[in-house]
Protein backbone atom coordinates (compact mmCIF):
# COMPACT_ATOMS: atom_id res chain seq x y z
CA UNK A 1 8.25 79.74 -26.01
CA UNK A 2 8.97 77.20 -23.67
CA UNK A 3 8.36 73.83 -26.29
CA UNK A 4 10.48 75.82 -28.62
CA UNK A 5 13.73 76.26 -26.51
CA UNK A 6 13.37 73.09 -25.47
CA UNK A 7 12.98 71.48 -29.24
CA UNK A 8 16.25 73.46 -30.12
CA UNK A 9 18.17 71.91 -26.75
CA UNK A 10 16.91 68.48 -28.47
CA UNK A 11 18.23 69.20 -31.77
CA UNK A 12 21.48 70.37 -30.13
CA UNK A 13 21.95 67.25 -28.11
CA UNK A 14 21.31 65.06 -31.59
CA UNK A 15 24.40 67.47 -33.02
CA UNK A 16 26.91 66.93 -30.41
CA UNK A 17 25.99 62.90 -30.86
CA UNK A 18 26.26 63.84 -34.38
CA UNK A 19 29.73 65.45 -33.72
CA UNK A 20 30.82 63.07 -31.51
CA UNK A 21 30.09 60.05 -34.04
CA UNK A 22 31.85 61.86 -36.53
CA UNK A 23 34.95 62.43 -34.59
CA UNK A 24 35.46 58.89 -33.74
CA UNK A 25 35.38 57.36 -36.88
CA UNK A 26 37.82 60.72 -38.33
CA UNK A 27 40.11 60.05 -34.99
CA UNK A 28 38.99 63.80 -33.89
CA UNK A 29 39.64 64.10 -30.43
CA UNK A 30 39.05 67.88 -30.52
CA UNK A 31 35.64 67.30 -32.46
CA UNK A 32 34.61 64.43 -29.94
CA UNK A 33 35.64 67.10 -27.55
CA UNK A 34 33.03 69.55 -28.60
CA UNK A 35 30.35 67.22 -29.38
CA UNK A 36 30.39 66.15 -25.50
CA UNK A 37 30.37 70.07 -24.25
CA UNK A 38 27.48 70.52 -27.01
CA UNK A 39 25.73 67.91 -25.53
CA UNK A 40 25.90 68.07 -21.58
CA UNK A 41 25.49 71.88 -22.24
CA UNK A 42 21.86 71.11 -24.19
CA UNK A 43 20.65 68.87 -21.89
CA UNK A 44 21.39 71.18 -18.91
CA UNK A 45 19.91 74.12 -21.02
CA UNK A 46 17.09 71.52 -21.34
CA UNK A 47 16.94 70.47 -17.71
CA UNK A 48 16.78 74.19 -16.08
CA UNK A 49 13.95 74.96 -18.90
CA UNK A 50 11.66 71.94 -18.08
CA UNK A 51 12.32 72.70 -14.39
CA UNK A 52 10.96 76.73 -15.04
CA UNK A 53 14.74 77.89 -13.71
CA UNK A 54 15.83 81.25 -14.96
């Protein structure tokens, strides 16, 4: 269960660098915005799972 949640905190971090791409080349501040809180969100997510937090 572990590999999985951390494979879907990967694949959200590749999103918000997805989102984030995308809003800078559409001038989206708001969609930049969310891309960074999608990404420092997954890798903390990701973080406290490697670590065994609960």
């Amino acid at each position: 269960m572990r590999y999985v949640l951390t494979v879907l905190a990967i694949l959200a971090t590749a999103v918000g660098v997805a989102g984030i791409v995308h809003g800078e080349a559409d001038d989206s501040p708001g969609l930049q915005l969310l891309g960074v809180a999608l990404v420092i969100g997954a890798v903390a997510f990701g973080i406290r799972n490697v670590r065994g937090g609960s």
